[in-house]
C-alpha atoms as a PDB file:
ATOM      1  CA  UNK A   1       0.000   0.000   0.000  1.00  0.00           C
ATOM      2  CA  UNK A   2       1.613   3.281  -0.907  1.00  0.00           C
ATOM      3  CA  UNK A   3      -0.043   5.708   1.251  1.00  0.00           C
ATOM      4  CA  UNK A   4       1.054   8.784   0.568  1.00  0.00           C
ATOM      5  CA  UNK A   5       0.306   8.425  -3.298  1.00  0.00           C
ATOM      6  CA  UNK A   6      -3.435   7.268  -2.486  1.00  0.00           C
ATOM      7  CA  UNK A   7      -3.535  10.412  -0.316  1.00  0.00           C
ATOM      8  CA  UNK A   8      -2.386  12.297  -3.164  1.00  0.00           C
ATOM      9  CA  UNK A   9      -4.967  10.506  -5.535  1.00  0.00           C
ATOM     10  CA  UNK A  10      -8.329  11.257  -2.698  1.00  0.00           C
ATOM     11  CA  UNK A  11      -7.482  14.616  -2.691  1.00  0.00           C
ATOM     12  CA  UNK A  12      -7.067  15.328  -6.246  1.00  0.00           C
ATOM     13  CA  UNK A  13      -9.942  13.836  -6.901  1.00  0.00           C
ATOM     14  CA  UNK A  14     -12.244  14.967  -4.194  1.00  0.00           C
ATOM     15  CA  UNK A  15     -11.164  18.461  -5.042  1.00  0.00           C
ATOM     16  CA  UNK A  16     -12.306  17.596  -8.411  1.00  0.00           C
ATOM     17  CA  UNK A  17     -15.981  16.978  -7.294  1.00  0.00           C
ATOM     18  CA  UNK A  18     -18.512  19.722  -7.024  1.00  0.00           C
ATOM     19  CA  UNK A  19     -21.743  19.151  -4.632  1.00  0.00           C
ATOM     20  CA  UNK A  20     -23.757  19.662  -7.297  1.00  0.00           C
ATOM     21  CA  UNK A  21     -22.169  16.415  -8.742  1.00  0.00           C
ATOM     22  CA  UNK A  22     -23.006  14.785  -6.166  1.00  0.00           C
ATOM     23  CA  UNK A  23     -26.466  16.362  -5.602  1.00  0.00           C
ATOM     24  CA  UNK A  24     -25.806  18.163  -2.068  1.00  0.00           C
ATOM     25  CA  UNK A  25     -26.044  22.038  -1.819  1.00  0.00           C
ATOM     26  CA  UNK A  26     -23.305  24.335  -1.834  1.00  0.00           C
ATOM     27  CA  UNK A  27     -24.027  26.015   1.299  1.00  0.00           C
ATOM     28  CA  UNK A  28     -22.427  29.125   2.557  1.00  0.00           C
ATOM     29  CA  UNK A  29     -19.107  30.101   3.478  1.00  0.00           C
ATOM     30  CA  UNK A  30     -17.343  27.159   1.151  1.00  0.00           C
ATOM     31  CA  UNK A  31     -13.445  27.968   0.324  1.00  0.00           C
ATOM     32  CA  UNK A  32     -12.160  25.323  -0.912  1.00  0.00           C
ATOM     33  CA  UNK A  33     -12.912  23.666  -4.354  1.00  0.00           C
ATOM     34  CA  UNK A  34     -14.796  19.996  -4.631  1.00  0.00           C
ATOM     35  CA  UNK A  35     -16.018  18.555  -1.700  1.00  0.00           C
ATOM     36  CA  UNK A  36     -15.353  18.767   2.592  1.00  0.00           C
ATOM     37  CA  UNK A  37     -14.147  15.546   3.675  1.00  0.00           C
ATOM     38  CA  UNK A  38     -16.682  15.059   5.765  1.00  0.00           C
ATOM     39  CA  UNK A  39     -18.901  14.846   2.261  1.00  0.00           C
ATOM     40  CA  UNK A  40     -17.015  12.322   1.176  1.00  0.00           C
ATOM     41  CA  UNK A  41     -17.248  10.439   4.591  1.00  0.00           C
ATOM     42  CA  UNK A  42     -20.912  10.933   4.291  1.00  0.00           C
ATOM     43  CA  UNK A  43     -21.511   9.680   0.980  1.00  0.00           C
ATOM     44  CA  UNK A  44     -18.611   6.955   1.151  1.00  0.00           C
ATOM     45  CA  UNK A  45     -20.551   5.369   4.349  1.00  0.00           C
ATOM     46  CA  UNK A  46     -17.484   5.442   6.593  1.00  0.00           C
ATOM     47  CA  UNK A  47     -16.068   7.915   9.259  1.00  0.00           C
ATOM     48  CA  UNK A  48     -14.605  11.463   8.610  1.00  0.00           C
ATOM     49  CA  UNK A  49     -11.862  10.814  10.561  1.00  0.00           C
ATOM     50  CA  UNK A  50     -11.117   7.717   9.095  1.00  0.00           C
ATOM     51  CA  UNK A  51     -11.358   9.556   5.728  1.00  0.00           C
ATOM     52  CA  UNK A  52      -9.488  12.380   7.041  1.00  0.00           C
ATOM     53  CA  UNK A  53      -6.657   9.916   8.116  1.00  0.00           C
ATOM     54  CA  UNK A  54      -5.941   8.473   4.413  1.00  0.00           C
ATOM     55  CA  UNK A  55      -5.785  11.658   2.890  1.00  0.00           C
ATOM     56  CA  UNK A  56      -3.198  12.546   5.749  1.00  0.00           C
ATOM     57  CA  UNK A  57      -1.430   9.124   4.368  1.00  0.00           C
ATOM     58  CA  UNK A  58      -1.790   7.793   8.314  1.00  0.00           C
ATOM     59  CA  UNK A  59      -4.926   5.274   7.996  1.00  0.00           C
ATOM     60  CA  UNK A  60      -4.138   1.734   7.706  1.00  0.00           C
ATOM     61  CA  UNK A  61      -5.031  -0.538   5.037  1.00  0.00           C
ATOM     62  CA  UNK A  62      -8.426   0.131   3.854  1.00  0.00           C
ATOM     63  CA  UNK A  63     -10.962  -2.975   2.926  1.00  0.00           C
ATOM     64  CA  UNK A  64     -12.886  -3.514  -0.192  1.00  0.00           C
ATOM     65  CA  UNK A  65     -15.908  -2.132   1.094  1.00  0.00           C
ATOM     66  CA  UNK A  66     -14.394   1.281   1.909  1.00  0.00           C
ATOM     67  CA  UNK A  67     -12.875   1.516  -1.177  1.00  0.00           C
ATOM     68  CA  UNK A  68     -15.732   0.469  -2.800  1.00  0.00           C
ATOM     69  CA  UNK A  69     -17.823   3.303  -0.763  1.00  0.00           C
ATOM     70  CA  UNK A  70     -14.976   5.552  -1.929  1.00  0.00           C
ATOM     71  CA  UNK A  71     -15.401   4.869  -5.407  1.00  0.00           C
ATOM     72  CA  UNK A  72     -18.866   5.711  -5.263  1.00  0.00           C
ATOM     73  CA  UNK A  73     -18.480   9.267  -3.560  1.00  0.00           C
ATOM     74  CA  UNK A  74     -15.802  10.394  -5.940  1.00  0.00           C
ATOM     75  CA  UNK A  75     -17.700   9.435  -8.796  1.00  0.00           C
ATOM     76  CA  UNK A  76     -14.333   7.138 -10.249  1.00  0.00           C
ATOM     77  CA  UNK A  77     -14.140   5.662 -13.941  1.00  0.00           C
ATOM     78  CA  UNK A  78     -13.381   2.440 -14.263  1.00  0.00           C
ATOM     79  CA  UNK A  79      -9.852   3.451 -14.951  1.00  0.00           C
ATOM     80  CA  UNK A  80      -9.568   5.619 -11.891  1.00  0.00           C
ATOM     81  CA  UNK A  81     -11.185   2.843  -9.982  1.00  0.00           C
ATOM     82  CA  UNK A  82      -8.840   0.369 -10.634  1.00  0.00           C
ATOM     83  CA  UNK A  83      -5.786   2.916  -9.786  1.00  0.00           C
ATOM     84  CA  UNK A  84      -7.472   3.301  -6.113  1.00  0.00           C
ATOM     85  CA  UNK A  85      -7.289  -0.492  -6.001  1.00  0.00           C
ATOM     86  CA  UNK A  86      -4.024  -0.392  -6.891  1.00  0.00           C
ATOM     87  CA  UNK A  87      -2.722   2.491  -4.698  1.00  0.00           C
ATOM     88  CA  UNK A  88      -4.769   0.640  -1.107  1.00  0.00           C
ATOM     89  CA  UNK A  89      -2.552  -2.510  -2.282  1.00  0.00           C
ATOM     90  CA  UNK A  90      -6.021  -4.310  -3.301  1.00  0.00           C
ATOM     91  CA  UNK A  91      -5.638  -4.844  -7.038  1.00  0.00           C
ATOM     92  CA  UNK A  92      -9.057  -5.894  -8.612  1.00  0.00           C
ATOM     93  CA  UNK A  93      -9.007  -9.440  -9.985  1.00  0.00           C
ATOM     94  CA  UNK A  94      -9.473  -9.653 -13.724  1.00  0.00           C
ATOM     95  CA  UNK A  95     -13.007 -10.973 -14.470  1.00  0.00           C
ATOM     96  CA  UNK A  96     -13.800 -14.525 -15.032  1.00  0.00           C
ATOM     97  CA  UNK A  97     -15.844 -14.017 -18.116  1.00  0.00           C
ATOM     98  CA  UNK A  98     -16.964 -11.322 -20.699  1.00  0.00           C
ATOM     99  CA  UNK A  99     -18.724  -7.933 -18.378  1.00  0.00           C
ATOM    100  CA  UNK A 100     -21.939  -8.062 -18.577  1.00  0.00           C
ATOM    101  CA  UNK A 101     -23.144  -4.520 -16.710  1.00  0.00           C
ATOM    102  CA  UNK A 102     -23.130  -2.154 -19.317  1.00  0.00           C
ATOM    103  CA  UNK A 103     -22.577   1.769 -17.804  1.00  0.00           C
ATOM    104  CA  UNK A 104     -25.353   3.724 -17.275  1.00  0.00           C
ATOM    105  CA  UNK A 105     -23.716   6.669 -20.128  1.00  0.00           C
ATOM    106  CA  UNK A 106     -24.151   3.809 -22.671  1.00  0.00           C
ATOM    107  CA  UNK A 107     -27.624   2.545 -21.828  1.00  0.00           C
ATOM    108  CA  UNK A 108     -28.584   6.486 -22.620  1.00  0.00           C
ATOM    109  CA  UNK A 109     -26.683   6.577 -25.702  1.00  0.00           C
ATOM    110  CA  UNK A 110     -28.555   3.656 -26.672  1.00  0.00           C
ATOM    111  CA  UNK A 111     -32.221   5.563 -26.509  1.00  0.00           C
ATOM    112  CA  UNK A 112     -30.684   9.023 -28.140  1.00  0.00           C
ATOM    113  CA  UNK A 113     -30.627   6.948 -31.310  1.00  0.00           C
ATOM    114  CA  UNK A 114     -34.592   6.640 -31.903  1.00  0.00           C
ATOM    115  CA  UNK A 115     -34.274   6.398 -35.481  1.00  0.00           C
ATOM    116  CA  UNK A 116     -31.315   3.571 -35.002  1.00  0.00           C
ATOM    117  CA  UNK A 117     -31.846  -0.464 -34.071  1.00  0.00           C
ATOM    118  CA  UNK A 118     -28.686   0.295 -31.092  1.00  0.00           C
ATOM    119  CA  UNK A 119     -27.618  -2.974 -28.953  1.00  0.00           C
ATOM    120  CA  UNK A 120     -25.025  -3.804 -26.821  1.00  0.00           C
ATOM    121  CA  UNK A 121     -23.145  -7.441 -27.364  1.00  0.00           C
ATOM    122  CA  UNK A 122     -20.461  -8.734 -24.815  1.00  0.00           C
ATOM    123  CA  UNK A 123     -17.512 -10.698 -25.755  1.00  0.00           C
ATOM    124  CA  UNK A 124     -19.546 -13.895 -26.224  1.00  0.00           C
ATOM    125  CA  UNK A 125     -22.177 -12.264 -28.316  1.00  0.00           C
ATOM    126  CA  UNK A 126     -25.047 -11.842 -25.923  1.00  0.00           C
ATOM    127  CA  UNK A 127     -27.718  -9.052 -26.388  1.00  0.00           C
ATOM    128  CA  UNK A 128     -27.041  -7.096 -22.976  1.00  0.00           C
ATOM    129  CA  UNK A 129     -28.848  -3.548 -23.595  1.00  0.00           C
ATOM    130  CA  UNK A 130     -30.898  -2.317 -26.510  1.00  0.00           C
ATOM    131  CA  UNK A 131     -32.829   0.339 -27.471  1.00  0.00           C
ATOM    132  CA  UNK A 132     -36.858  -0.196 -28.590  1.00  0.00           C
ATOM    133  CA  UNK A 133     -36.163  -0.070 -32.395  1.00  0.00           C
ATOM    134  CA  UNK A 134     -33.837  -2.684 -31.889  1.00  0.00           C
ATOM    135  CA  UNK A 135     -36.748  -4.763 -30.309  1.00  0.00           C
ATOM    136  CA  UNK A 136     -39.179  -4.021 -33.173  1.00  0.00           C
ATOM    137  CA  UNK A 137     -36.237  -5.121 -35.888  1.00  0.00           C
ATOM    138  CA  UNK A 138     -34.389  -8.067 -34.513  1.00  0.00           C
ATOM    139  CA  UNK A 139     -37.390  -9.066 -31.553  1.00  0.00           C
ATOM    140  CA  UNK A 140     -38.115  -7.996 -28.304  1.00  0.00           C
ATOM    141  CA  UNK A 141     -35.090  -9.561 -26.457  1.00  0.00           C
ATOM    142  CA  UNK A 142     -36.881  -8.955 -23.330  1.00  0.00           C
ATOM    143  CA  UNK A 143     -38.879 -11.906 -23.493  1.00  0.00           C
ATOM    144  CA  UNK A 144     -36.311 -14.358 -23.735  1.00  0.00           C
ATOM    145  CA  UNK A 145     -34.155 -15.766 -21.686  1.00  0.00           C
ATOM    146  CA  UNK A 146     -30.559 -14.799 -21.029  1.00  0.00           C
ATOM    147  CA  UNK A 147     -29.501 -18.195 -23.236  1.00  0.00           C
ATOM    148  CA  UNK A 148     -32.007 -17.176 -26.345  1.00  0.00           C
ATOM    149  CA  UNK A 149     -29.833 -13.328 -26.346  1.00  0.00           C
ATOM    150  CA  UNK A 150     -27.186 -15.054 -27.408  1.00  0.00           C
ATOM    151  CA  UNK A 151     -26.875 -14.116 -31.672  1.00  0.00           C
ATOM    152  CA  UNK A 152     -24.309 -17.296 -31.793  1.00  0.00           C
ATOM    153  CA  UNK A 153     -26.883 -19.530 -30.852  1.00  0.00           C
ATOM    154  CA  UNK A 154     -29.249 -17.692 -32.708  1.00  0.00           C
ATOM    155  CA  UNK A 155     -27.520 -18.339 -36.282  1.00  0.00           C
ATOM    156  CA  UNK A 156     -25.846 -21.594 -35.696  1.00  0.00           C
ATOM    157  CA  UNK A 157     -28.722 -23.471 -33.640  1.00  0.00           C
ATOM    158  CA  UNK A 158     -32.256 -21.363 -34.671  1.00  0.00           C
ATOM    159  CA  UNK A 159     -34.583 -21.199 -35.312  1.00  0.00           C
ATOM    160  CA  UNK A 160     -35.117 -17.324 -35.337  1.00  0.00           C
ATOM    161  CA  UNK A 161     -38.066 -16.363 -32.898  1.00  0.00           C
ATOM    162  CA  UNK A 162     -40.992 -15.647 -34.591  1.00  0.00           C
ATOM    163  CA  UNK A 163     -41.584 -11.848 -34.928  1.00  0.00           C
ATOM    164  CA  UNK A 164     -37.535 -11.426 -35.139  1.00  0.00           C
ATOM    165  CA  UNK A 165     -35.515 -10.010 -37.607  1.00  0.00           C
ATOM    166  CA  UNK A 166     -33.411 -12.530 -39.448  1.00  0.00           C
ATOM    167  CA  UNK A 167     -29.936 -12.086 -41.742  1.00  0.00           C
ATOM    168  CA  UNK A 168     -30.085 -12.911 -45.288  1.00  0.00           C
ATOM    169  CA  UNK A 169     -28.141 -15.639 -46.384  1.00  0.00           C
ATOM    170  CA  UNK A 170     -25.150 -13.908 -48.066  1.00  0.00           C
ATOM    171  CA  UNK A 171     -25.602 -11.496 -44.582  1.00  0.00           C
ATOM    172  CA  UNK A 172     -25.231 -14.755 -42.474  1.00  0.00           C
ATOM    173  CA  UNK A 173     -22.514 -16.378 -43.579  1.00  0.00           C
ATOM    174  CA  UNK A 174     -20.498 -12.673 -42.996  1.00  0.00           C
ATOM    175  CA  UNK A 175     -22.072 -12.989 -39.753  1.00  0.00           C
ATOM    176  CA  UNK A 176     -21.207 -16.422 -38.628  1.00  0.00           C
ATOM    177  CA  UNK A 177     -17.653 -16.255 -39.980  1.00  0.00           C
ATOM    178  CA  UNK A 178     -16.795 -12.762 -37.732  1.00  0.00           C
ATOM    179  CA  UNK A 179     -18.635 -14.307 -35.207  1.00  0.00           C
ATOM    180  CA  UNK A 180     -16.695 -17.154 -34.726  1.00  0.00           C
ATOM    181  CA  UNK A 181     -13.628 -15.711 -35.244  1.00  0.00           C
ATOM    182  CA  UNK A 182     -14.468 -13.186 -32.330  1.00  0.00           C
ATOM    183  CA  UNK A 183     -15.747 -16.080 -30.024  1.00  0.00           C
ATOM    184  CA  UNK A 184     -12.454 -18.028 -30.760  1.00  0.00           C
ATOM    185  CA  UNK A 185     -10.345 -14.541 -29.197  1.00  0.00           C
ATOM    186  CA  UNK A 186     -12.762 -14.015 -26.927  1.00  0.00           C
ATOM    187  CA  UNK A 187     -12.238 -18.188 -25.762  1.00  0.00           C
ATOM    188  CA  UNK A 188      -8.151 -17.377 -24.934  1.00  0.00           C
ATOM    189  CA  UNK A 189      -9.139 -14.171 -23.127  1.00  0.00           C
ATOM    190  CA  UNK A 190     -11.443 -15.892 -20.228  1.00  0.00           C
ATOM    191  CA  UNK A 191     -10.171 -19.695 -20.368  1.00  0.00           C
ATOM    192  CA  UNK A 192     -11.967 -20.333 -16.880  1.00  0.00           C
ATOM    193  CA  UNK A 193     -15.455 -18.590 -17.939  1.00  0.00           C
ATOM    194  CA  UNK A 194     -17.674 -21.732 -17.546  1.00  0.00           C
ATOM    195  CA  UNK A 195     -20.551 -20.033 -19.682  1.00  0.00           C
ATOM    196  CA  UNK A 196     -18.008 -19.428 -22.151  1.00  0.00           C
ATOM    197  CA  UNK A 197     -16.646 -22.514 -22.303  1.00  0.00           C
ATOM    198  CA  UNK A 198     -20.539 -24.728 -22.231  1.00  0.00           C
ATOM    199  CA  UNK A 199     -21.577 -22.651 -24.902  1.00  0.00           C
ATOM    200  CA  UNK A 200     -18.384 -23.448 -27.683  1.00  0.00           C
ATOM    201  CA  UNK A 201     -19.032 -26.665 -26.429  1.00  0.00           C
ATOM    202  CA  UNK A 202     -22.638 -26.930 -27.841  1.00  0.00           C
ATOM    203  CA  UNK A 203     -22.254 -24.995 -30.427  1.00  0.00           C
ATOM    204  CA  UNK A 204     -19.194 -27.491 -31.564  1.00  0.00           C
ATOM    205  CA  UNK A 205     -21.675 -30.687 -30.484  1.00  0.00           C
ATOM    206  CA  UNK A 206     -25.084 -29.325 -32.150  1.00  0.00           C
ATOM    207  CA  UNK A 207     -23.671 -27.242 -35.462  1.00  0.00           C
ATOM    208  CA  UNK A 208     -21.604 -28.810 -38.058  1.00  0.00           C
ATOM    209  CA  UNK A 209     -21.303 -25.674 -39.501  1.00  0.00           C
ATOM    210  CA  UNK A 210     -19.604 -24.045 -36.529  1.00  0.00           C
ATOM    211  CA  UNK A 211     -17.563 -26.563 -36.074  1.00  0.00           C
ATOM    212  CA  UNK A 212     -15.949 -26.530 -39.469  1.00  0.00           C
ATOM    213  CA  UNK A 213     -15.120 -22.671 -39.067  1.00  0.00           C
ATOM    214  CA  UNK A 214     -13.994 -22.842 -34.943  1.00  0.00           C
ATOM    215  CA  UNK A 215     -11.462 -25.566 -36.631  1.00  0.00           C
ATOM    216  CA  UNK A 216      -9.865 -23.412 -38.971  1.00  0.00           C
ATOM    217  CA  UNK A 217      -8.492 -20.879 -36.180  1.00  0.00           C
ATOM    218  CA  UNK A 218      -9.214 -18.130 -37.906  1.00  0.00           C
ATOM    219  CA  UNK A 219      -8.946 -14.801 -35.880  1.00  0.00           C
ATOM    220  CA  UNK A 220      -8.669 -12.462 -37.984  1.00  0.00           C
ATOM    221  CA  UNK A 221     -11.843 -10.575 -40.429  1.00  0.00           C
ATOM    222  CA  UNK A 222     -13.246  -7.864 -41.700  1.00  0.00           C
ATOM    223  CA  UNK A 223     -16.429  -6.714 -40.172  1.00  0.00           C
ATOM    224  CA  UNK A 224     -19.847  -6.646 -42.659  1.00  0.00           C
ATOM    225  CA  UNK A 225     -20.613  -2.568 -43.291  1.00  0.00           C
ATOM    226  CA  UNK A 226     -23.937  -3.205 -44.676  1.00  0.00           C
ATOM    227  CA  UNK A 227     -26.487  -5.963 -43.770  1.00  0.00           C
ATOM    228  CA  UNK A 228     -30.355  -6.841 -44.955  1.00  0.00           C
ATOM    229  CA  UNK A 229     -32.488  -8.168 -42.288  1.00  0.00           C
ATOM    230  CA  UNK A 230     -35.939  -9.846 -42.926  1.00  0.00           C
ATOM    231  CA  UNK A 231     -38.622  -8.636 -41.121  1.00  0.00           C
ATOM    232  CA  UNK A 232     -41.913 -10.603 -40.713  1.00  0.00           C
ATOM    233  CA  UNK A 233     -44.158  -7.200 -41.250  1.00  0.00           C
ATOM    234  CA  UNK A 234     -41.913  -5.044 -43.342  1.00  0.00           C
ATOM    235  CA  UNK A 235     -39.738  -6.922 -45.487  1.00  0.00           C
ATOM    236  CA  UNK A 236     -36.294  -7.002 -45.974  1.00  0.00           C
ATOM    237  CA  UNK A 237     -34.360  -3.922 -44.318  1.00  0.00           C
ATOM    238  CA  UNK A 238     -31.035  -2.957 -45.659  1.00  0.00           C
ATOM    239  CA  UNK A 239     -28.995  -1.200 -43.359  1.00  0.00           C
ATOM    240  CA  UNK A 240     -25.794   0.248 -42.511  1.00  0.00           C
ATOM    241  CA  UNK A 241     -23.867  -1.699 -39.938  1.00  0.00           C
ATOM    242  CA  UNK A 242     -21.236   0.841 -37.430  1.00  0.00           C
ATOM    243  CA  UNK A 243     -19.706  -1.037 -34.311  1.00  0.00           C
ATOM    244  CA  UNK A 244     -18.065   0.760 -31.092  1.00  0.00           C
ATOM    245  CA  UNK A 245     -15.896  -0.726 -28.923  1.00  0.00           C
ATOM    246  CA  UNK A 246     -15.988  -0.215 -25.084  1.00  0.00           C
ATOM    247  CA  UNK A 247     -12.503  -1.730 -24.749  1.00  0.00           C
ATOM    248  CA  UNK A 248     -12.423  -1.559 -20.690  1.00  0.00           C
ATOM    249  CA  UNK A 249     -15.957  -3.937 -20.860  1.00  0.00           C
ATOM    250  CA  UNK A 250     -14.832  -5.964 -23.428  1.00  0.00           C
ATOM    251  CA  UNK A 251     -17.832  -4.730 -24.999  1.00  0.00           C
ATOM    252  CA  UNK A 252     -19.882  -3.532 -28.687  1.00  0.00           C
ATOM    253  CA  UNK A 253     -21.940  -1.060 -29.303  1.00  0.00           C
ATOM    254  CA  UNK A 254     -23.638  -2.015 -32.777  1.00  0.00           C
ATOM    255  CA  UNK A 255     -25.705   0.866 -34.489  1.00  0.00           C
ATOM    256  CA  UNK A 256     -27.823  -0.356 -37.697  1.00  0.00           C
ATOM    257  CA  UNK A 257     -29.032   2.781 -39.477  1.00  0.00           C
ATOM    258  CA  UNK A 258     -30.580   3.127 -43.106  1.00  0.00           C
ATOM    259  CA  UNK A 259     -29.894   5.286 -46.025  1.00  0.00           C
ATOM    260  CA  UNK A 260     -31.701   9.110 -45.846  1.00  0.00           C
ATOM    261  CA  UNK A 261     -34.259   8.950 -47.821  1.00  0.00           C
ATOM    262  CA  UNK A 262     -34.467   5.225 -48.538  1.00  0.00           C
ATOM    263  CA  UNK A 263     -37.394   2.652 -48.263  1.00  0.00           C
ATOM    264  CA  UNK A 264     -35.078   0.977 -45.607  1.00  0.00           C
ATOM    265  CA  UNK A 265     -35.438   4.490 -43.648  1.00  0.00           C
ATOM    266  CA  UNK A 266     -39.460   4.153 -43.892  1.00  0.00           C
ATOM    267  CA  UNK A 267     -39.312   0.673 -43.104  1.00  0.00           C
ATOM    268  CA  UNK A 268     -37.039   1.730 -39.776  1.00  0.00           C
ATOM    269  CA  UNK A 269     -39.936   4.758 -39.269  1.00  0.00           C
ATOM    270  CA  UNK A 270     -42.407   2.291 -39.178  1.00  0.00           C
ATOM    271  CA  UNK A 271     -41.280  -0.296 -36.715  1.00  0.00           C
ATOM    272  CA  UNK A 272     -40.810   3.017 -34.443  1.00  0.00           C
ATOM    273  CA  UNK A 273     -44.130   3.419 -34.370  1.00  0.00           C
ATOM    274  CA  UNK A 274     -45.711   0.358 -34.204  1.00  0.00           C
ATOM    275  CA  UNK A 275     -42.671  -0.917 -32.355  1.00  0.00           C
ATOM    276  CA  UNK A 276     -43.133  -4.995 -30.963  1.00  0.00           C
ATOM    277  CA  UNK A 277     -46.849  -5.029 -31.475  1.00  0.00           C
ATOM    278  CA  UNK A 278     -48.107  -8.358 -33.392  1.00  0.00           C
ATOM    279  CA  UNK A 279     -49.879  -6.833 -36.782  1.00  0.00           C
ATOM    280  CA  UNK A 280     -51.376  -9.266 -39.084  1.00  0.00           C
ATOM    281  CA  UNK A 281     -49.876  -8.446 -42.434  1.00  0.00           C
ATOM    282  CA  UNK A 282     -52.204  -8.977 -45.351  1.00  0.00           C
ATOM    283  CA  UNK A 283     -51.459 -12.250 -47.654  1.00  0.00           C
END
């Protein structure tokens, strides 16, 4: 534990905190920038002078939950997080298996994009957060269970849900081959995941067709820019395909948007509206 640098790193970064931040009132007679200690105490859970004695680099080693509390008060990113950890002589373990808890700042993106079918994938290719026009366009994910979410299973085992969006079949096999190739990296990065492992294993055992690609060890691939998607009420939906990587979750962000002016862009317009709602569709 080096504790005069995590002294260094609380009060740099409490003094980088306003109480608006942290929705308390300013209140009168305040000098000093960021937050009192005794703020931080408060909204850490623990005592001010126990605060007050590892900013002064005299407090002995603090547990998890303080720094946890800590974390929490000073509003820390992930980054800064894992520096605190690192300063108290607590290193965080790295994570069995692909991150599932997808920040709050992303979950918003994800509905400022109404005109956009927005999802977030982890490392093994489960839906983990989308936005409603992603529900109307590939299904309401919702009402499935956590194994269903998974778009590996999904091509590879199917059938596609009724009411869900489905690739077209020059689409899938761009899908299936990325896919794969991503699974097999994502495989060597959490060896001891046991989700991870149970699901290559039945995707080896049940699809001939994934097994044939996870044997070629293939990790490299260029990502499809434009897909078509069949859609049980609007047709086929062409759209453009934009990925964003949240490198410290191990995590996408895949946008689907259509062309300005397009029939794709109506077709997007319409599921909007009428968003997962069953409509019988006219033979």
């Amino acid at each position: 534990m080096d504790r005069r640098q995590l002294a260094v790193f609380l009060r740099d970064r409490r003094e980088r905190i306003t109480p608006a931040d942290v929705g308390l009132p300013a209140g009168p007679r305040r000098r000093t920038p960021g937050l009192r200690r005794e703020e931080v105490a408060q909204l850490a859970f623990i005592s001010t002078e126990y605060y007050t004695r590892l900013e002064q680099a005299r407090a002995p080693h603090p547990s998890h939950e303080v720094l946890t509390g800590i974390t929490r008060a000073l509003r820390l990113s992930d980054d800064e997080r894992r520096h605190l950890h690192h300063l108290a002589g607590t290193p965080l373990p790295s994570p069995a298996g692909p991150p599932r808890e997808v920040r709050q700042s992303i979950v918003d993106l994800l509905h400022r994009l109404p005109l956009s079918a927005a999802f977030v994938m982890s490392a093994s290719y489960e839906v983990i957060a989308w936005n409603p026009l992603t529900a109307a366009l590939m299904g309401d994910f919702s009402a499935l269970s956590r194994r269903d979410r998974n778009l590996l299973r999904r091509a590879f085992l199917g059938p596609v849900p009724e009411g869900h969006g489905a690739y077209g079949p020059a689409d899938r096999d761009a899908f299936t081959r990325t896919a794969t190739r991503h699974l097999r990296a994502a495989a060597g990065r959490y060896p001891d995941d046991p989700e991870l492992t149970m699901l290559v294993a039945e995707l080896l055992d049940s699809s001939r067709e994934f097994a044939q690609l996870w044997s070629a060890h293939d990790v490299s691939g260029e990502i499809a820019l434009r897909k078509t998607l069949r859609h049980p009420l609007v047709g086929p939906v062409t759209v453009n395909c934009d990925m964003l990587d949240i490198a410290d979750r191990d995590q996408r962000v895949v946008i689907y948007t259509a062309d300005p002016g397009s029939r794709d862009e109506e077709a997007l317009r319409l599921l909007s509206v009428v968003g997962t709602q069953r409509m019988d569709v006219a033979g």
